[in-house]
C-alpha atoms as a PDB file:
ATOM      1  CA  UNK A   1       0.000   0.000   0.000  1.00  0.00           C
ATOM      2  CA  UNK A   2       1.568   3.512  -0.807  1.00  0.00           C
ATOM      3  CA  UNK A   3       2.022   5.396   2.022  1.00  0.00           C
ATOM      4  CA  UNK A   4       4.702   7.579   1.523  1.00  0.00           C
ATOM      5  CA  UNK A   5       5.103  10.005  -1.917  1.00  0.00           C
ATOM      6  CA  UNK A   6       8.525  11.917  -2.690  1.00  0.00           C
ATOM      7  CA  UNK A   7       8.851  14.051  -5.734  1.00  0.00           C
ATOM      8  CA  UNK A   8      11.721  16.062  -7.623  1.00  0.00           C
ATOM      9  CA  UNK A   9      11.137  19.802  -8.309  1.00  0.00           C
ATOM     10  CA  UNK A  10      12.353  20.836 -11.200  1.00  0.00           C
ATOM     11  CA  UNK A  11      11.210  18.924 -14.265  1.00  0.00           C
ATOM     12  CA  UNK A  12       9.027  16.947 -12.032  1.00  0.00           C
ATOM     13  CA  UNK A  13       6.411  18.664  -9.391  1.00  0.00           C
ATOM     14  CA  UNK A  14       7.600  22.376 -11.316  1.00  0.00           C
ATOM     15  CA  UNK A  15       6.279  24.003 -14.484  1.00  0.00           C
ATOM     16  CA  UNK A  16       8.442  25.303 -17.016  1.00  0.00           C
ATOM     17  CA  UNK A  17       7.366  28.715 -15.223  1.00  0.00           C
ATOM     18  CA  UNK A  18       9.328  27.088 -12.027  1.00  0.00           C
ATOM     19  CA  UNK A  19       5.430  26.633 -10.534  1.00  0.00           C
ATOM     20  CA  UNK A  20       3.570  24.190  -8.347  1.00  0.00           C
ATOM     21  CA  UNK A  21       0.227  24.279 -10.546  1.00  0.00           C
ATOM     22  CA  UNK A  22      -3.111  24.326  -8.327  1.00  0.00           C
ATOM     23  CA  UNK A  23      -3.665  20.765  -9.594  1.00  0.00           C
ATOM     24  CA  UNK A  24      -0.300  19.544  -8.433  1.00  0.00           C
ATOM     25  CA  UNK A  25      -1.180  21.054  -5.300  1.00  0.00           C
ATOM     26  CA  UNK A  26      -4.967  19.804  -4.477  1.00  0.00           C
ATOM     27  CA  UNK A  27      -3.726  16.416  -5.374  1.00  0.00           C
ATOM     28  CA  UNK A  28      -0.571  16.289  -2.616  1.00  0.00           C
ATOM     29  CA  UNK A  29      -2.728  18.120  -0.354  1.00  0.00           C
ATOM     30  CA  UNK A  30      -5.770  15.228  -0.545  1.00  0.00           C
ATOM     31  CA  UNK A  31      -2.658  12.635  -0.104  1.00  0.00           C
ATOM     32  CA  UNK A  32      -1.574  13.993   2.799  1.00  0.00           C
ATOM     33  CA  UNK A  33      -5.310  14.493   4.653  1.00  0.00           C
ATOM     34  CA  UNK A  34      -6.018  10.718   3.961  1.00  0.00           C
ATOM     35  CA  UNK A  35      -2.670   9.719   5.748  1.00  0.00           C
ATOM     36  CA  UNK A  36       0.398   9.417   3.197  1.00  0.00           C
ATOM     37  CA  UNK A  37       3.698  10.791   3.916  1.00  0.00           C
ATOM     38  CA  UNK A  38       5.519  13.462   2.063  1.00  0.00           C
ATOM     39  CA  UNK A  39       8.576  14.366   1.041  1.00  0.00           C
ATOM     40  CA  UNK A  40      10.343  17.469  -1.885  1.00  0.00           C
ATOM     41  CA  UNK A  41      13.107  15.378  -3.200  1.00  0.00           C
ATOM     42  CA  UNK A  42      15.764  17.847  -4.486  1.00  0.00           C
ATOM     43  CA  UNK A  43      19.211  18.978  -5.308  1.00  0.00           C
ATOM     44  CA  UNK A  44      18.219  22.721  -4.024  1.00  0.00           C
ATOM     45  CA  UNK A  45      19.167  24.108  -0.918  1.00  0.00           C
ATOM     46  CA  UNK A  46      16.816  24.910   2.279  1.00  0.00           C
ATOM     47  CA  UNK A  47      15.237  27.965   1.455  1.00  0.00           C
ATOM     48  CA  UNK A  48      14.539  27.513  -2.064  1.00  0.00           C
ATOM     49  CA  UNK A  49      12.713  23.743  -0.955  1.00  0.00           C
ATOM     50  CA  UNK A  50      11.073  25.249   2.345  1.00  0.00           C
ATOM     51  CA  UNK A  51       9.323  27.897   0.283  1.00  0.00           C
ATOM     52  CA  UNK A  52       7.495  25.576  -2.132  1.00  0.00           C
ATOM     53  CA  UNK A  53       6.975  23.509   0.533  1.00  0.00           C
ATOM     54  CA  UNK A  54       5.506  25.766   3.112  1.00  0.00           C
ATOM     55  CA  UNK A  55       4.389  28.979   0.995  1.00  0.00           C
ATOM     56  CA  UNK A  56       2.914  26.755  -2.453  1.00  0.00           C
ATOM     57  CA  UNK A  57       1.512  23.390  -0.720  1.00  0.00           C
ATOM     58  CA  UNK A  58       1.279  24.196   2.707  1.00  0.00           C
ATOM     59  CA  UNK A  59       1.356  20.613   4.395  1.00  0.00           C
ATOM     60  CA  UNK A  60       3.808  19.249   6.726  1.00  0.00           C
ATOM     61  CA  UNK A  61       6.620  17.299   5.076  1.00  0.00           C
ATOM     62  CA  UNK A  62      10.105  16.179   4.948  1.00  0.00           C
ATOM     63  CA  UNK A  63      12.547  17.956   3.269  1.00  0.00           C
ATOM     64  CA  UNK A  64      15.156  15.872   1.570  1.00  0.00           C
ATOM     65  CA  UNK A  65      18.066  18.391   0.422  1.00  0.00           C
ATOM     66  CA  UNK A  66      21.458  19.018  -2.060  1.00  0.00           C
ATOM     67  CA  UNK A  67      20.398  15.295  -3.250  1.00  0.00           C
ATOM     68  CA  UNK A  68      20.397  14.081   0.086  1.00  0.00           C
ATOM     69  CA  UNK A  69      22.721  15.144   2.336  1.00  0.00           C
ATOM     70  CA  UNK A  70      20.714  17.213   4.525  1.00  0.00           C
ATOM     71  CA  UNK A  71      17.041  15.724   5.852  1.00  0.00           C
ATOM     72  CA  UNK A  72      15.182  17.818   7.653  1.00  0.00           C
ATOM     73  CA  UNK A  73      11.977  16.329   9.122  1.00  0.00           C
ATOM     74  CA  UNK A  74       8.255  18.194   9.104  1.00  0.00           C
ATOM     75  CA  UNK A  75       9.494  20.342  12.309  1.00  0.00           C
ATOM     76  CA  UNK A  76      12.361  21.691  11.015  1.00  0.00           C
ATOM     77  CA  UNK A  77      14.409  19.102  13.063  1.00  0.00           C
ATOM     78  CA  UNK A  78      17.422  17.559  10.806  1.00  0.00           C
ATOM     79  CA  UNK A  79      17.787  14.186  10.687  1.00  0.00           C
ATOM     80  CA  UNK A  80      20.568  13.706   8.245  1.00  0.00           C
ATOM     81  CA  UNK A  81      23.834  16.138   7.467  1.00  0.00           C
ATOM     82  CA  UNK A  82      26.549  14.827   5.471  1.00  0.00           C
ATOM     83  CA  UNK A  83      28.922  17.589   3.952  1.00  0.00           C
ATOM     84  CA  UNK A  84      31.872  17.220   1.801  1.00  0.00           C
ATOM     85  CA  UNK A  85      35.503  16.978   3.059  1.00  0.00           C
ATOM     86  CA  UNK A  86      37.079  20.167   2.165  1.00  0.00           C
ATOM     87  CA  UNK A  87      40.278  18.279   1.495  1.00  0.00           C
ATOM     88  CA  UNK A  88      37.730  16.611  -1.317  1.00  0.00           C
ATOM     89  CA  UNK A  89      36.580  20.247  -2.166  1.00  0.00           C
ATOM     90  CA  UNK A  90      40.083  21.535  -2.926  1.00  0.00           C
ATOM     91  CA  UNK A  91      40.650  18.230  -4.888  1.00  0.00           C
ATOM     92  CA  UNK A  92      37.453  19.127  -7.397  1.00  0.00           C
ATOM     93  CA  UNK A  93      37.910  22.736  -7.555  1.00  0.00           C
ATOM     94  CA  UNK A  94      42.334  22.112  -8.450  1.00  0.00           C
ATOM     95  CA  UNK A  95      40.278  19.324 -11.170  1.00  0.00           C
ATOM     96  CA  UNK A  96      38.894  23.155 -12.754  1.00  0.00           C
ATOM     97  CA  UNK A  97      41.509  25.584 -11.789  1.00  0.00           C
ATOM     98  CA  UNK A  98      42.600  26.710 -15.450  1.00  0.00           C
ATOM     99  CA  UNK A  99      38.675  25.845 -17.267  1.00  0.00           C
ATOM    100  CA  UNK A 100      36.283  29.161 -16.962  1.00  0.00           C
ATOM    101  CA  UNK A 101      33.389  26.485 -16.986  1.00  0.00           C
ATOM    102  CA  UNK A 102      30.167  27.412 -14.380  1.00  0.00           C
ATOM    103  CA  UNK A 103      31.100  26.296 -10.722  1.00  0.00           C
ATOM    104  CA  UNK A 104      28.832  26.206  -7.982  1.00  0.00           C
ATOM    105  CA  UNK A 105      29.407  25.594  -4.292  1.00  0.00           C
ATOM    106  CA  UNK A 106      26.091  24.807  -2.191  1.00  0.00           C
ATOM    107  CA  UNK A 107      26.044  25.115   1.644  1.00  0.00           C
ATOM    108  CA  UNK A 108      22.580  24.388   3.826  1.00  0.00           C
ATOM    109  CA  UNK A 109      21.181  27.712   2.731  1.00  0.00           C
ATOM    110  CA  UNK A 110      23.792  29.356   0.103  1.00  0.00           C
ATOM    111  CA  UNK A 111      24.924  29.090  -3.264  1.00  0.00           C
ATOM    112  CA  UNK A 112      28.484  30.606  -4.876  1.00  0.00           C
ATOM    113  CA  UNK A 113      28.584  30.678  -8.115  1.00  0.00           C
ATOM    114  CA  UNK A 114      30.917  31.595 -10.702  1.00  0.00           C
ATOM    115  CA  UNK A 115      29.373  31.696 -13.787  1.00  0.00           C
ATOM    116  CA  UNK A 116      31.928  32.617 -16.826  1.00  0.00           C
ATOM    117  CA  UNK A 117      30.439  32.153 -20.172  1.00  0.00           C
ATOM    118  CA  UNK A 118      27.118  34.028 -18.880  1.00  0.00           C
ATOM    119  CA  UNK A 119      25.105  30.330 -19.004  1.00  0.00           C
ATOM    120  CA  UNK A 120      22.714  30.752 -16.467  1.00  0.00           C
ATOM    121  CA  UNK A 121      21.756  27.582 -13.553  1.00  0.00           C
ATOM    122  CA  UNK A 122      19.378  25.277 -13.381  1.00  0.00           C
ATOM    123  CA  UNK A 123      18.048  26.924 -10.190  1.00  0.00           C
ATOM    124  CA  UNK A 124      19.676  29.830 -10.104  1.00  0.00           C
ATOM    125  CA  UNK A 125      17.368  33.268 -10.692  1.00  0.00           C
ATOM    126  CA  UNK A 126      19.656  36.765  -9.767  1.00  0.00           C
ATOM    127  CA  UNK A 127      21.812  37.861  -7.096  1.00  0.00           C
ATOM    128  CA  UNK A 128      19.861  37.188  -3.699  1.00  0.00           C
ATOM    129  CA  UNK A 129      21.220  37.337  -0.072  1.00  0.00           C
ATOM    130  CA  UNK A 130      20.974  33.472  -0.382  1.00  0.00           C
ATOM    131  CA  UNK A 131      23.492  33.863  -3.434  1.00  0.00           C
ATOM    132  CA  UNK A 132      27.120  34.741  -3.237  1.00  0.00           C
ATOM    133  CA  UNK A 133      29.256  35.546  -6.907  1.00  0.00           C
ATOM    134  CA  UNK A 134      32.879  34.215  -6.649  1.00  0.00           C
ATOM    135  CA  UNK A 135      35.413  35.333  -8.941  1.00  0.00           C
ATOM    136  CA  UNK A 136      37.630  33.038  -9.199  1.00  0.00           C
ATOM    137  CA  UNK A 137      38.323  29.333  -8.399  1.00  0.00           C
ATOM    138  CA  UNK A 138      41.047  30.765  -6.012  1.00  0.00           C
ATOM    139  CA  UNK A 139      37.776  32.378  -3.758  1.00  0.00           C
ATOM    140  CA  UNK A 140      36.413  29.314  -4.257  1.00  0.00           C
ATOM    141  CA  UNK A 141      39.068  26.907  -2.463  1.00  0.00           C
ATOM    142  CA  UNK A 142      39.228  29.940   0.152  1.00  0.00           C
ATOM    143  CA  UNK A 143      35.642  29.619   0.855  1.00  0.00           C
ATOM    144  CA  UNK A 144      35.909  25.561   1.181  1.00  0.00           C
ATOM    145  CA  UNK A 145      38.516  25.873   3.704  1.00  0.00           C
ATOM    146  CA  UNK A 146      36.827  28.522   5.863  1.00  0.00           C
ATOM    147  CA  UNK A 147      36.074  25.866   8.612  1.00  0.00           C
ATOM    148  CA  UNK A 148      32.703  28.371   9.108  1.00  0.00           C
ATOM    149  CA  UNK A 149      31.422  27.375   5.463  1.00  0.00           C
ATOM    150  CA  UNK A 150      29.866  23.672   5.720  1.00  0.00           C
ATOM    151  CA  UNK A 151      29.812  22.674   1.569  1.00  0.00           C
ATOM    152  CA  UNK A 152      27.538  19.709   0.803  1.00  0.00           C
ATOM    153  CA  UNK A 153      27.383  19.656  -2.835  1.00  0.00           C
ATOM    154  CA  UNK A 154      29.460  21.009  -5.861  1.00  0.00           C
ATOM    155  CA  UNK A 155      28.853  21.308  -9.569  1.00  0.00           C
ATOM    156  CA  UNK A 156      30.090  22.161 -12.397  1.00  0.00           C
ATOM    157  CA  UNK A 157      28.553  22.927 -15.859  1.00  0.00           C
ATOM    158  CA  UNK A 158      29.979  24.003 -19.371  1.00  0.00           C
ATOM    159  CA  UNK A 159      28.425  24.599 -22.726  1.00  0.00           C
ATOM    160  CA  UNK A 160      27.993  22.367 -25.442  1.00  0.00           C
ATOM    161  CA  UNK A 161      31.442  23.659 -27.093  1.00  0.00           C
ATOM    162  CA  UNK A 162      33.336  22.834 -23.477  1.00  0.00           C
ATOM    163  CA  UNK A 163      31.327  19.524 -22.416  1.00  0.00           C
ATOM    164  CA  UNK A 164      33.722  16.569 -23.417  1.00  0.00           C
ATOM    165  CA  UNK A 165      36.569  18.304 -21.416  1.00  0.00           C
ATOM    166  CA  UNK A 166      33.947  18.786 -18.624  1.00  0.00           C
ATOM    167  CA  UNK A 167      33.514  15.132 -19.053  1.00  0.00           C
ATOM    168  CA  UNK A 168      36.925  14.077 -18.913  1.00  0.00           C
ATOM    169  CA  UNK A 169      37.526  15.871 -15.991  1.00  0.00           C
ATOM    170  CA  UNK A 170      34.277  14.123 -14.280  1.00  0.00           C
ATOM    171  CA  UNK A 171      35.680  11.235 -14.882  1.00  0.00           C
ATOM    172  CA  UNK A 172      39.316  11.726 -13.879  1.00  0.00           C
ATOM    173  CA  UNK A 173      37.309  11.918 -10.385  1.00  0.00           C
ATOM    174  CA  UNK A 174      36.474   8.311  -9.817  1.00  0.00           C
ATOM    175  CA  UNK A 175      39.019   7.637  -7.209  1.00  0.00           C
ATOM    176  CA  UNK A 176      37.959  10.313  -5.078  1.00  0.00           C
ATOM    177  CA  UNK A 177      34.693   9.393  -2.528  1.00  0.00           C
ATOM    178  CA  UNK A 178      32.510  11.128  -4.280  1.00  0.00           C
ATOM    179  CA  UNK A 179      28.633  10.611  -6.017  1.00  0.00           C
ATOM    180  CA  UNK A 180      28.629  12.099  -9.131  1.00  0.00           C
ATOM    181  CA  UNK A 181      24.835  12.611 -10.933  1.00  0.00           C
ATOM    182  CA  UNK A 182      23.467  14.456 -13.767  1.00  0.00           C
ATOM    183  CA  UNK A 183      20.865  17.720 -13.419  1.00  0.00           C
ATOM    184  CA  UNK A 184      20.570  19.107 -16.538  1.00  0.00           C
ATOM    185  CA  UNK A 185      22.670  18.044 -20.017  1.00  0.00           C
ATOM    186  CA  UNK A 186      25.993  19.932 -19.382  1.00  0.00           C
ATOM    187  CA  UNK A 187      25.232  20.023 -15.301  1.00  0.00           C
ATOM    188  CA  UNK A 188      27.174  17.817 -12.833  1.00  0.00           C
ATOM    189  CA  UNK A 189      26.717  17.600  -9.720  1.00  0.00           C
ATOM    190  CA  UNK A 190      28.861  16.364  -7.099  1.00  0.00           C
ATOM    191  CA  UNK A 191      28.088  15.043  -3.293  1.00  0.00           C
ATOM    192  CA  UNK A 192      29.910  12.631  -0.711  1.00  0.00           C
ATOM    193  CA  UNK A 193      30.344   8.893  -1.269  1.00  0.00           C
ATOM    194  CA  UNK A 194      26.942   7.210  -0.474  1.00  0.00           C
ATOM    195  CA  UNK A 195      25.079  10.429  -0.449  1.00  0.00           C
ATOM    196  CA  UNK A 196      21.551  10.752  -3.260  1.00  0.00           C
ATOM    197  CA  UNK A 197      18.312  10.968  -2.715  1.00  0.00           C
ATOM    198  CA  UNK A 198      17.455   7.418  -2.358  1.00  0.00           C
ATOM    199  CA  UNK A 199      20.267   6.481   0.234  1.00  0.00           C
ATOM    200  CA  UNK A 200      17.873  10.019   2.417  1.00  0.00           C
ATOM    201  CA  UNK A 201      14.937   7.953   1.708  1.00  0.00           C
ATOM    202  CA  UNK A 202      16.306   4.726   3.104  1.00  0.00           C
ATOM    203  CA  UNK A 203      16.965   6.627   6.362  1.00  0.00           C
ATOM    204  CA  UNK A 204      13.321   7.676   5.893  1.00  0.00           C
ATOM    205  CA  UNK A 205      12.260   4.050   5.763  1.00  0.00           C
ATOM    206  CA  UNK A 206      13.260   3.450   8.954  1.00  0.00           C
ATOM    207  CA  UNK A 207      12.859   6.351  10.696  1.00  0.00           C
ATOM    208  CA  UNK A 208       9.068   6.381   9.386  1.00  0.00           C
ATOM    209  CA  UNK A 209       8.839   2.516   9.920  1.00  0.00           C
ATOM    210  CA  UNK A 210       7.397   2.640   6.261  1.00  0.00           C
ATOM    211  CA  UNK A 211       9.143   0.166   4.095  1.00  0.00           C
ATOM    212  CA  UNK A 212      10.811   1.653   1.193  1.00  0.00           C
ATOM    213  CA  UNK A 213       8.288  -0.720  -1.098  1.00  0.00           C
ATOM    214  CA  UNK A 214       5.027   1.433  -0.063  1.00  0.00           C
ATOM    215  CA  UNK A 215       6.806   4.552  -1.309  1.00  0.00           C
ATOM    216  CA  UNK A 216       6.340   6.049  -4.502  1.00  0.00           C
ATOM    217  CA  UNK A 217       8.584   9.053  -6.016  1.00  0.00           C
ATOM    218  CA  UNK A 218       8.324  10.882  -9.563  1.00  0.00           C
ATOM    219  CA  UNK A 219      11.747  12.401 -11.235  1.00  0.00           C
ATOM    220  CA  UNK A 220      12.923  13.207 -14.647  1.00  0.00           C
ATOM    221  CA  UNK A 221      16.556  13.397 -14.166  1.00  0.00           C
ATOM    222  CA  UNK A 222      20.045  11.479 -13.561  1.00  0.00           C
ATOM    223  CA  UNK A 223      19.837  12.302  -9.820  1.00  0.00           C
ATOM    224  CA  UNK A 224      17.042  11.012  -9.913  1.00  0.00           C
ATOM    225  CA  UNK A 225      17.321   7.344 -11.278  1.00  0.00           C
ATOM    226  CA  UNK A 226      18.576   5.607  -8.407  1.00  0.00           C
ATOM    227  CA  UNK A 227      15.902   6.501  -6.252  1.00  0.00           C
ATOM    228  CA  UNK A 228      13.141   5.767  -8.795  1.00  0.00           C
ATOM    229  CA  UNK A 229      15.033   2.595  -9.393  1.00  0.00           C
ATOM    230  CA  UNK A 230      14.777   1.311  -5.532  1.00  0.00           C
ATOM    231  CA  UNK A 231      11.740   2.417  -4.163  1.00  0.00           C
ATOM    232  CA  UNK A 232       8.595   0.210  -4.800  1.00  0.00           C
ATOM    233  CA  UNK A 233       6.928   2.768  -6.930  1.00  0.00           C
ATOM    234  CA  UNK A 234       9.157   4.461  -9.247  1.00  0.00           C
ATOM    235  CA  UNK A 235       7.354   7.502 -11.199  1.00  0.00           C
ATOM    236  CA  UNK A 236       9.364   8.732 -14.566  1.00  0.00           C
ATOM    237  CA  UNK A 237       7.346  11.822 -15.793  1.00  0.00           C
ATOM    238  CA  UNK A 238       7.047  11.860 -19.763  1.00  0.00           C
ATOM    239  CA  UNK A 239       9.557  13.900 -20.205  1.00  0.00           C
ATOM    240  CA  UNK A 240      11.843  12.526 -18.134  1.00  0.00           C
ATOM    241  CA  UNK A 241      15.320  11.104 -19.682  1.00  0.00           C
ATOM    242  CA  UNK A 242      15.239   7.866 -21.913  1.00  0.00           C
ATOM    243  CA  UNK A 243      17.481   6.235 -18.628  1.00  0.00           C
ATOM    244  CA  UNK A 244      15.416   7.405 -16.040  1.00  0.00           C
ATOM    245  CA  UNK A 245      11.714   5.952 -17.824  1.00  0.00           C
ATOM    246  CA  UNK A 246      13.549   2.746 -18.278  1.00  0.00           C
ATOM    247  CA  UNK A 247      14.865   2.279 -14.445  1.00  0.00           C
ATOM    248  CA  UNK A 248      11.080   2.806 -13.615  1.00  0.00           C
ATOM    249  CA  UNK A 249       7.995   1.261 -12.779  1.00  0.00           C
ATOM    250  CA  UNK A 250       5.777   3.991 -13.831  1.00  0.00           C
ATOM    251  CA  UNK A 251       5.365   6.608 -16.146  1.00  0.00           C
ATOM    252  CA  UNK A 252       3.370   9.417 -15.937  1.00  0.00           C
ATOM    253  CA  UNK A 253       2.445  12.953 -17.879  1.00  0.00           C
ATOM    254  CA  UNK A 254       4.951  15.707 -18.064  1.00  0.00           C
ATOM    255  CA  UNK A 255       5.693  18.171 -16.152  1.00  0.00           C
ATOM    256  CA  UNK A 256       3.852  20.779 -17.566  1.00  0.00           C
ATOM    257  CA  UNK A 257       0.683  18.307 -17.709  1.00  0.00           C
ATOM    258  CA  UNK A 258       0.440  18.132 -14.153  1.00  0.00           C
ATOM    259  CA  UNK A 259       2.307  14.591 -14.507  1.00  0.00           C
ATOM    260  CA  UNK A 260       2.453  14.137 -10.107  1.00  0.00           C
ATOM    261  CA  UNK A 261      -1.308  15.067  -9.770  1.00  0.00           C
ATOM    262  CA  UNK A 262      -2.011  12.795 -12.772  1.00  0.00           C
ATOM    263  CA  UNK A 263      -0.451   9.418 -11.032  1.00  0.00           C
ATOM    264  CA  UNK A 264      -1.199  10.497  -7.571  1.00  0.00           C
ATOM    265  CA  UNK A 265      -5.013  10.752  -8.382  1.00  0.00           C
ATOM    266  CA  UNK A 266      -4.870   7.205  -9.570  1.00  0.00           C
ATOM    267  CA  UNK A 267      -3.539   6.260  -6.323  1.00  0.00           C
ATOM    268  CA  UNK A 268      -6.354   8.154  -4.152  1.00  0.00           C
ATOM    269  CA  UNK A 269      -8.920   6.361  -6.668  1.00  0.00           C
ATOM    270  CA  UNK A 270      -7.528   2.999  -5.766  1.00  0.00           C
ATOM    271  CA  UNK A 271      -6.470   2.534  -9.321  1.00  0.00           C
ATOM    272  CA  UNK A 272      -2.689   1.594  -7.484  1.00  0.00           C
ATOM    273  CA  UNK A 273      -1.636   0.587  -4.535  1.00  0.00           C
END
């Protein structure tokens, strides 16, 4: 029986407007009132996930952060916190020193960003408090070692032009203990050994006492194929990536077709359990 539902944001329980449509929203809200657990699945940081979560769909529900290495339960109590090694950090950033490709450093609740060639982020919309521009990859390693900065997640991006070195250099880092997943085409991101969204969920499993079978979570993306792949209900939306609908059970609309609201309203019906 599903008792527990997790979605992605963006690609997933967004619009292409960045939106939570009303219909996306009645449906998790009904879930919730008839008993199911719920949970933002997401490579963003704290503020950006609290606000949908709080301000959009206004239910209680756990917030699963920077793929996974933060969890932060429905009363703001965290549960999980697993941030890089800053010796790690240095490693990744030395990996870049001489590219000018798009680096990002995320801590619980801020994001520097150097951003080169202009390209824009997959989350990233201006210069807000929450933001910080670094200049070089020099600030960067300066900010890593600053023992007050707590990094959890770094990425890297490049365009089309740059994005076999970018993949070379990905790849020179499998010795280091590190998960590397795809957001976006040219947009890696990088988090401790052992740390996604579905290890976050398997903590959830047992804190919940809700086995990982009864859960069902919708993604479109490469962080998101390992959880779809081990929870009981796996959710691709349509538009997800060719990889992702084949590691699933499911597939649903896409994003912009209210693709969550669409599967979950099967569920309420009975139509899956």
């Amino acid at each position: 029986m599903i008792s527990f539902i997790g979605t992605d944001l963006d690609g997933t329980l967004l619009n292409s407007q960045s939106e939570i449509s009303q219909v996306n929203r009645r449906a998790i809200r009904l879930a919730v009132s008839q008993g199911m657990q719920f949970a933002i699945c997401s490579g963003r940081t704290l503020n950006s996930v609290k606000q949908y979560l709080e301000r959009d769909l206004k239910v209680p529900g756990y917030k699963i952060l920077l793929n996974g290495a933060v969890i932060v339960d429905p009363n703001g109590h965290l549960l999980n916190d697993h941030p890089l090694d800053p010796k790690v950090i240095d490693q990744l950033l030395k990996g870049v020193l001489n590219e000018d490709f798009k680096v990002v450093l995320d801590s619980l609740d801020t994001t520097y960003i150097s951003d080169p060639q202009l390209s824009g982020a997959t989350y990233y919309h201006g210069v807000s408090s929450k933001t910080i521009l670094v200049s070089s990859i020099e600030g960067f390693r300066e900010i890593a070692q600053n023992k007050d900065n707590v990094i959890y997640k770094v990425c890297f991006s490049a365009s089309p032009q740059q994005a076999q070195k970018l993949i070379k250099i990905i790849e020179s880092y499998s010795s280091l203990p590190v998960e590397v997943s795809r957001s976006g085409k040219y947009y890696y991101e990088i988090n401790p050994l052992n740390c996604t969204k579905f290890s976050a969920l398997q903590k959830l499993s047992t804190f919940s006492q809700i086995s990982i079978n009864d859960f069902m979570c919708f993604g479109d993306y490469g962080n998101d194929l390992e959880m779809l792949r081990g929870v009981g209900h796996g959710v691709a939306m349509e538009n997800a990536m060719p990889e992702v609908k084949k590691a699933s059970n499911l597939v649903t609309k896409t994003n912009n077709q209210d693709g969550v609201a669409w599967m979950l309203n099967k569920v309420l019906r009975g139509e899956i359990d």
